[in-house]
PDB file of N, CA and C in Angstrom:
ATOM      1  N   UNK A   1      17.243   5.219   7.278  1.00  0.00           N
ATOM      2  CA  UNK A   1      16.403   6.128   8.034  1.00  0.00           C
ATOM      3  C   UNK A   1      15.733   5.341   9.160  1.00  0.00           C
ATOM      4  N   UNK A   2      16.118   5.605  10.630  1.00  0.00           N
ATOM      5  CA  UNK A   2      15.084   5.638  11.592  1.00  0.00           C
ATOM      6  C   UNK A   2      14.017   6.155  11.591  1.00  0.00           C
ATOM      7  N   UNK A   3      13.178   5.566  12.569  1.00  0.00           N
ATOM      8  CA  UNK A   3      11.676   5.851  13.125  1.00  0.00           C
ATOM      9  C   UNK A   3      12.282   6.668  14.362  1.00  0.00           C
ATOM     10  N   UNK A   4      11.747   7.747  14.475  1.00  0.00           N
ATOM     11  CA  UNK A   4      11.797   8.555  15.850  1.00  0.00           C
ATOM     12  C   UNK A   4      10.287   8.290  16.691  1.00  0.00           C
ATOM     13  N   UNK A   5      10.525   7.756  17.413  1.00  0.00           N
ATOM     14  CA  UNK A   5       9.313   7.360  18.441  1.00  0.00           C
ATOM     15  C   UNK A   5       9.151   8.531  19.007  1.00  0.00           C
ATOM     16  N   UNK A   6       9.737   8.975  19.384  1.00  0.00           N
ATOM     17  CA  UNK A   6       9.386  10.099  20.374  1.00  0.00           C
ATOM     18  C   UNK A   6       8.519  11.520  19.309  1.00  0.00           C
ATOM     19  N   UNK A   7       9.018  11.571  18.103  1.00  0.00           N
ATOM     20  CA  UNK A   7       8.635  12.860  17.184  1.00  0.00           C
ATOM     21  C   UNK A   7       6.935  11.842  16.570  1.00  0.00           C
ATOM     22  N   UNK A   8       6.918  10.241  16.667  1.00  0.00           N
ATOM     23  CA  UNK A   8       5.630   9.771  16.599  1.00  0.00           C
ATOM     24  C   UNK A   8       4.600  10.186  17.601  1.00  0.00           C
ATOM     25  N   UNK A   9       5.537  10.193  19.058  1.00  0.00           N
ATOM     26  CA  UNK A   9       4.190  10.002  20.191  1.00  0.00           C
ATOM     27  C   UNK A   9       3.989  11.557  19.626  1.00  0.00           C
ATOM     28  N   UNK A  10       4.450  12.422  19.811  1.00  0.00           N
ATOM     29  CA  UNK A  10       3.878  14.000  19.360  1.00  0.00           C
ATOM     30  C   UNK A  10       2.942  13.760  18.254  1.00  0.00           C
ATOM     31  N   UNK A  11       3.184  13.281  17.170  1.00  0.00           N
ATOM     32  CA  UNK A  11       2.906  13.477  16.349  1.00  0.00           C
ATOM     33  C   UNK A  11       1.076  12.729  16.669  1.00  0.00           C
ATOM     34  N   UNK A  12       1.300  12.065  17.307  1.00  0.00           N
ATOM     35  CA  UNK A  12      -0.268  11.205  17.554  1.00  0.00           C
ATOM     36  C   UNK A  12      -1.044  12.193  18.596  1.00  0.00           C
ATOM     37  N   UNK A  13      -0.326  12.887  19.304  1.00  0.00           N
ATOM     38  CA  UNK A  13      -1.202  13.753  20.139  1.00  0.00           C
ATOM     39  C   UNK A  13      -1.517  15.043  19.470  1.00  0.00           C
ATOM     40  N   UNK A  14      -0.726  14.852  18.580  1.00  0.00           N
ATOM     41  CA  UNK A  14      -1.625  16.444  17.617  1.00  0.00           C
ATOM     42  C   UNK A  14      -2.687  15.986  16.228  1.00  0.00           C
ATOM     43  N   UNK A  15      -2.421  14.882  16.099  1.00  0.00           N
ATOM     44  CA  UNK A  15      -3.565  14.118  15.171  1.00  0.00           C
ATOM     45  C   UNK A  15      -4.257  13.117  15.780  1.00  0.00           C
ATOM     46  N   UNK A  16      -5.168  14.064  16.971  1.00  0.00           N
ATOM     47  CA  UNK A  16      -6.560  13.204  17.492  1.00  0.00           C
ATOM     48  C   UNK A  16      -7.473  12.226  16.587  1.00  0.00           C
ATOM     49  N   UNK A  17      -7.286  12.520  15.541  1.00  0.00           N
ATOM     50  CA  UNK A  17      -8.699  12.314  14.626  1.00  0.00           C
ATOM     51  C   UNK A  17      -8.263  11.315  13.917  1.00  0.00           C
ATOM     52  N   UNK A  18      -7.075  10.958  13.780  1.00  0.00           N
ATOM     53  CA  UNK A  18      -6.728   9.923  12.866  1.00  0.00           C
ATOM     54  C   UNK A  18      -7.033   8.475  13.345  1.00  0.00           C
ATOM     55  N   UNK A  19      -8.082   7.775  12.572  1.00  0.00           N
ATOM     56  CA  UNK A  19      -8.588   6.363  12.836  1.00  0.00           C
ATOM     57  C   UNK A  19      -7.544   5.362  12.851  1.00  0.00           C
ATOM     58  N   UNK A  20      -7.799   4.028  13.589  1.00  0.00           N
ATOM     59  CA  UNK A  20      -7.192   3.002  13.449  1.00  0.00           C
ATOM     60  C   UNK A  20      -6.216   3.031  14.939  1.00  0.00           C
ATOM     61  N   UNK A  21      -5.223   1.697  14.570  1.00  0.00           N
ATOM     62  CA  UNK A  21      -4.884   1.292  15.717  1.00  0.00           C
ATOM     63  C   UNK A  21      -3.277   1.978  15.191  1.00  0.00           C
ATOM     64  N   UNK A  22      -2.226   1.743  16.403  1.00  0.00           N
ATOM     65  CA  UNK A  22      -1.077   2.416  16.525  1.00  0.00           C
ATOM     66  C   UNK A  22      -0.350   1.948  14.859  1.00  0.00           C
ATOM     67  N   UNK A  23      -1.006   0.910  14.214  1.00  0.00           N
ATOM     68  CA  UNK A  23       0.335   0.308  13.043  1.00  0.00           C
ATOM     69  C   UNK A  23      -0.743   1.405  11.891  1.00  0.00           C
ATOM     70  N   UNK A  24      -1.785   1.760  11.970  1.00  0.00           N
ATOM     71  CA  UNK A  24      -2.325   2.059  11.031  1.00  0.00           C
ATOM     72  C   UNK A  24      -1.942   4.068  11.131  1.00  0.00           C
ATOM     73  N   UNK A  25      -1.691   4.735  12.116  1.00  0.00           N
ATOM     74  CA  UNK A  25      -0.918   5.649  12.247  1.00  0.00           C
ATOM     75  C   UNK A  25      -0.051   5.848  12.355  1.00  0.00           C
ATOM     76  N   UNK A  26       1.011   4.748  12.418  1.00  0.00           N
ATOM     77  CA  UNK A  26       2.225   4.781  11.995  1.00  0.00           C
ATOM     78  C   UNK A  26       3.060   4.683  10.873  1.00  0.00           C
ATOM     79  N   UNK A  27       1.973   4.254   9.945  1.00  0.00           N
ATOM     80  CA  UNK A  27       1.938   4.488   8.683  1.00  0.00           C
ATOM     81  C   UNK A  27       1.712   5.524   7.820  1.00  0.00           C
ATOM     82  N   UNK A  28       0.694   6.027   8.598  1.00  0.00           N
ATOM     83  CA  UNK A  28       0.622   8.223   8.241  1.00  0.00           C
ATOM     84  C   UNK A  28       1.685   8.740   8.353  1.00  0.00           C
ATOM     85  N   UNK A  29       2.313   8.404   9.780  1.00  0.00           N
ATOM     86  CA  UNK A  29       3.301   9.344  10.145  1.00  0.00           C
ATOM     87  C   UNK A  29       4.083   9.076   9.148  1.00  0.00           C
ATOM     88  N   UNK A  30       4.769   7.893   8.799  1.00  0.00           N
ATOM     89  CA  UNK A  30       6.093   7.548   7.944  1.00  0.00           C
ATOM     90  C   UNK A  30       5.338   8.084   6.441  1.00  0.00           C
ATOM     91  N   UNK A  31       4.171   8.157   6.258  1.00  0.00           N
ATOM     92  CA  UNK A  31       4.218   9.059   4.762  1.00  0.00           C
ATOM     93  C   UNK A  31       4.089  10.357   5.036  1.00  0.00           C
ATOM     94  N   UNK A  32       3.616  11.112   5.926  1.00  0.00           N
ATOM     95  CA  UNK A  32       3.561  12.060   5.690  1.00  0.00           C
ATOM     96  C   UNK A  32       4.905  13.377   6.649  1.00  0.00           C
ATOM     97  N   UNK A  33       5.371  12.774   7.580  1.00  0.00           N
ATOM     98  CA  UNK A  33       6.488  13.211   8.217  1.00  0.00           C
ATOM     99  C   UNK A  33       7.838  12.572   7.605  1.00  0.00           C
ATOM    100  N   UNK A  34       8.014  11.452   6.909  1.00  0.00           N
ATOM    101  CA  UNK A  34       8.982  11.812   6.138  1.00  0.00           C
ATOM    102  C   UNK A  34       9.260  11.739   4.538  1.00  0.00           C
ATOM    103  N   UNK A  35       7.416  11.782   4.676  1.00  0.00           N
ATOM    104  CA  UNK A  35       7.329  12.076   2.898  1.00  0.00           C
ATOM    105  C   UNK A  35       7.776  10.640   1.990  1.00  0.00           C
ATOM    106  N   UNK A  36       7.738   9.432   2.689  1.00  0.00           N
ATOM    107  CA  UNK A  36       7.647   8.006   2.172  1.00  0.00           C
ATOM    108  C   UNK A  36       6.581   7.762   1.150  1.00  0.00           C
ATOM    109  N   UNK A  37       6.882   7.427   0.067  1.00  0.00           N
ATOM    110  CA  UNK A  37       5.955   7.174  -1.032  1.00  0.00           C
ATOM    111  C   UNK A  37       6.063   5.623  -1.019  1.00  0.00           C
ATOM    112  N   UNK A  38       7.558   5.015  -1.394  1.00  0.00           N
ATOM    113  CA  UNK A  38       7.389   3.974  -1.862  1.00  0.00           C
ATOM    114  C   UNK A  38       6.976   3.021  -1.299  1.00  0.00           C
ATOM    115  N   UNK A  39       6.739   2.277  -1.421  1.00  0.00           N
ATOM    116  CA  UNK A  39       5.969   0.766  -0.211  1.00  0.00           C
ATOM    117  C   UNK A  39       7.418  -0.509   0.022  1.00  0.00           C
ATOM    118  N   UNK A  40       8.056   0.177  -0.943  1.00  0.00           N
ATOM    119  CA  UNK A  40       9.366  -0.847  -0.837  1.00  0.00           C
ATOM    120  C   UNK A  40      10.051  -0.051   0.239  1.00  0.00           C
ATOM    121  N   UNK A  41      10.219   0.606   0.328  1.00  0.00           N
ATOM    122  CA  UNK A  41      11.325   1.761   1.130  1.00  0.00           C
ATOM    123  C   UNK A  41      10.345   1.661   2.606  1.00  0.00           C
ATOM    124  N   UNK A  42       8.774   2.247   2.718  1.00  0.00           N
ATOM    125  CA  UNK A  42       8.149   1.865   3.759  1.00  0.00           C
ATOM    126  C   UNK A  42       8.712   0.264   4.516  1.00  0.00           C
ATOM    127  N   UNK A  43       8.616  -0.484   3.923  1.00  0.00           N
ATOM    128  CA  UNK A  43       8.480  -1.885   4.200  1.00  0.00           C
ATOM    129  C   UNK A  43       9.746  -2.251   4.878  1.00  0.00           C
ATOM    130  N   UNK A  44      10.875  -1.455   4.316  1.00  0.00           N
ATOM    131  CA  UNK A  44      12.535  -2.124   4.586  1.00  0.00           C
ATOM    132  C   UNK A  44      12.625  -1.041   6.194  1.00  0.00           C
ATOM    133  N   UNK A  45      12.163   0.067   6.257  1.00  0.00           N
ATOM    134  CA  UNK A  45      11.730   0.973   7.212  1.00  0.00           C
ATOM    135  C   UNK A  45      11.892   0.388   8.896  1.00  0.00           C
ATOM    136  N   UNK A  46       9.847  -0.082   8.289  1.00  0.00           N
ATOM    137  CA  UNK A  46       9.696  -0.836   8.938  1.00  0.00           C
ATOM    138  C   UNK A  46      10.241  -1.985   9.509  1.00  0.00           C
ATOM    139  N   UNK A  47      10.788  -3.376   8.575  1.00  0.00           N
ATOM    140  CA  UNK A  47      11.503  -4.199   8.589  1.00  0.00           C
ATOM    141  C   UNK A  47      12.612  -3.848  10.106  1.00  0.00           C
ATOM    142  N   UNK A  48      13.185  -2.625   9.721  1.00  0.00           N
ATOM    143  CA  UNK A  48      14.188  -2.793  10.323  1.00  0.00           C
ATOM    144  C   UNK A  48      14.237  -1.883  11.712  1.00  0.00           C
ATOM    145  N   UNK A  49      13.446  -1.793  12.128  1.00  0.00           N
ATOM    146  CA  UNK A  49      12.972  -1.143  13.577  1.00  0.00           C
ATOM    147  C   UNK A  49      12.484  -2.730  14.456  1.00  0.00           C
ATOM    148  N   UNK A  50      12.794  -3.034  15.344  1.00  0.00           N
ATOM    149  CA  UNK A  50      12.266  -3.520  16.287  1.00  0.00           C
ATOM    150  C   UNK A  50      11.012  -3.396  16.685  1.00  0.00           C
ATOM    151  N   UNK A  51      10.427  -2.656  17.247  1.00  0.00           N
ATOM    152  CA  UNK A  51       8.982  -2.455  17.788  1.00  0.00           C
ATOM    153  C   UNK A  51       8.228  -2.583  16.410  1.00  0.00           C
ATOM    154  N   UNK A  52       8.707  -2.041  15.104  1.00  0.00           N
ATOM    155  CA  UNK A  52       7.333  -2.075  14.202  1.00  0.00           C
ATOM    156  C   UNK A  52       7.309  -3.410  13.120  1.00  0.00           C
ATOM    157  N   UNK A  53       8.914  -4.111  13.210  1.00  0.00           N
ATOM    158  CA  UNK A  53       8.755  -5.151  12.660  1.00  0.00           C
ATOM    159  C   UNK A  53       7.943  -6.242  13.501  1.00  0.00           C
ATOM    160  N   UNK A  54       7.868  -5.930  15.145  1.00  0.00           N
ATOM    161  CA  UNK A  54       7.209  -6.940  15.678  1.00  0.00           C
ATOM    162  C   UNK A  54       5.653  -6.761  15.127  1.00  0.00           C
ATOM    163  N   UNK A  55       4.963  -5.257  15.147  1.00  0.00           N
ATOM    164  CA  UNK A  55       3.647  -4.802  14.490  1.00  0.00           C
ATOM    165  C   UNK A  55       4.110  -5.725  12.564  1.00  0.00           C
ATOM    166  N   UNK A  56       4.604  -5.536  11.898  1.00  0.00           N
ATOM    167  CA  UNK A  56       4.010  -6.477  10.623  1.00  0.00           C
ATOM    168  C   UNK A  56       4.028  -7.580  10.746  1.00  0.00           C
ATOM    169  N   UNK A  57       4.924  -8.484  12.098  1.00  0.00           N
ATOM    170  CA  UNK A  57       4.881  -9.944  12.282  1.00  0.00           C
ATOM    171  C   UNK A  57       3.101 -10.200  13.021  1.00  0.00           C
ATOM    172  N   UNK A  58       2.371  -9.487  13.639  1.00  0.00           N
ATOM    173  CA  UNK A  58       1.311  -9.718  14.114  1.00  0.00           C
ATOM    174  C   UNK A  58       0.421  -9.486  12.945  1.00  0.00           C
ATOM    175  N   UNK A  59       0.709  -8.576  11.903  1.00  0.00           N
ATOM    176  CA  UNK A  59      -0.020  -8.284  10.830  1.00  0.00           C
ATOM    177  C   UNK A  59       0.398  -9.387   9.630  1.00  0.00           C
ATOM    178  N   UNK A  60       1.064 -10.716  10.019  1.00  0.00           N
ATOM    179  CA  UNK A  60       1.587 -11.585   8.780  1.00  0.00           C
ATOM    180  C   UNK A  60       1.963 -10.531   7.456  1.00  0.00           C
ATOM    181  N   UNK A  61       2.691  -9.078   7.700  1.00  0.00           N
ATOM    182  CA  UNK A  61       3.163  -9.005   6.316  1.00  0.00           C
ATOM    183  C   UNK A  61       4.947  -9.243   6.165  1.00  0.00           C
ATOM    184  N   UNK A  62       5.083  -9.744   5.514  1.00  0.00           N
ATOM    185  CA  UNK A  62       6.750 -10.149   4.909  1.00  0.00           C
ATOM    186  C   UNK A  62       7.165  -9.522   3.967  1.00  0.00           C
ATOM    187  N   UNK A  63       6.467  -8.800   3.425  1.00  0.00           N
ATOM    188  CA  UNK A  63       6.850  -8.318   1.871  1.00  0.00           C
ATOM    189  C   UNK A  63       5.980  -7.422   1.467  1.00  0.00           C
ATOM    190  N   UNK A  64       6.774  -5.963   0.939  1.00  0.00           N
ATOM    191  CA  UNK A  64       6.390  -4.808   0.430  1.00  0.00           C
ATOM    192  C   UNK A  64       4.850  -5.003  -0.096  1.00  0.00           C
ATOM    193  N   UNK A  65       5.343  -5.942  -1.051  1.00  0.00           N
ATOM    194  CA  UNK A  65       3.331  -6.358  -1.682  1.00  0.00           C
ATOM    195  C   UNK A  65       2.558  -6.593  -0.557  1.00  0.00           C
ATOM    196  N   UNK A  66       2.704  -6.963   0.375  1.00  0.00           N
ATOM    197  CA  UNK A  66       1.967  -7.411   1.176  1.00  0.00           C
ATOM    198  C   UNK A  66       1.450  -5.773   2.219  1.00  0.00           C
ATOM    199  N   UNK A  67       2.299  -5.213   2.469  1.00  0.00           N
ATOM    200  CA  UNK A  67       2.000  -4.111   3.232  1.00  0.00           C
ATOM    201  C   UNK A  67       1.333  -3.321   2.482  1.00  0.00           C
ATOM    202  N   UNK A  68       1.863  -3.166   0.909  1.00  0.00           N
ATOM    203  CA  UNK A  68       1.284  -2.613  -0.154  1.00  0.00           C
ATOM    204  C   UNK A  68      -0.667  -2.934  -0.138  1.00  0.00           C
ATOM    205  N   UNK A  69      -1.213  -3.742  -0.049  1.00  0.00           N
ATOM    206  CA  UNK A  69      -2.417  -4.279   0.289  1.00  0.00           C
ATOM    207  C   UNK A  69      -2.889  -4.106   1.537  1.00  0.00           C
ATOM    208  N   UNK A  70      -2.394  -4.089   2.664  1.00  0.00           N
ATOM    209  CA  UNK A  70      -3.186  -3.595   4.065  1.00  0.00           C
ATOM    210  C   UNK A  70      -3.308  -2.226   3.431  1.00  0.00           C
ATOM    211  N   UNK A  71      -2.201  -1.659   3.158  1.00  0.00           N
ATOM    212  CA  UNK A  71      -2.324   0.041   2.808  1.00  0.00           C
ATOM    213  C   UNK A  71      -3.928   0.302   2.380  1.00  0.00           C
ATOM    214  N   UNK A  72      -3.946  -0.518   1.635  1.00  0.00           N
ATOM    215  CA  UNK A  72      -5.093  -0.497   0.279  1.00  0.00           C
ATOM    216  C   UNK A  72      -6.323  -0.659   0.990  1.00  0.00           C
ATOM    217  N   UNK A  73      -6.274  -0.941   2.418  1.00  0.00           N
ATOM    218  CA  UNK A  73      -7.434  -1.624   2.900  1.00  0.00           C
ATOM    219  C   UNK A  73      -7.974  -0.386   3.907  1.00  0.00           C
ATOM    220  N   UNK A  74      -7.001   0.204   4.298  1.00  0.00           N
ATOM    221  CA  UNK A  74      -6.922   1.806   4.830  1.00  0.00           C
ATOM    222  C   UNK A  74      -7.916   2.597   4.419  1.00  0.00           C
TER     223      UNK A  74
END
């Protein structure tokens, strides 16, 4: 599964209200637009997009546990 950037930027202009910076709503979107539960499946997601693996390399996460815990910090 891809990330659709383009169904994100919509998706951020109809959820004004949602706090945080672009990695911390991009994380809404991927649970709640495509209904992502697991943090392993999030993580490999992520991983494998360009633009958002560069966002967990600035966030030092490498590993599901690890994203699993920013989550937590949300």
């Amino acid at each position: 599964m891809k990330i659709d950037w383009e169904e994100f930027k919509i998706f951020k202009q109809e959820m004004p209200h949602l706090k945080g910076d672009n990695f911390d709503k991009l994380l809404y979107f991927i649970r709640s637009f495509y209904n992502v539960k697991s943090t392993t499946f999030m993580y490999e997601m992520l991983h494998d997009d360009e633009i958002s693996h560069l966002m967990l390399q600035k966030r030092q996460i490498d590993s599901a546990y690890k994203l699993e815990e920013y989550m937590r910090k949300l």
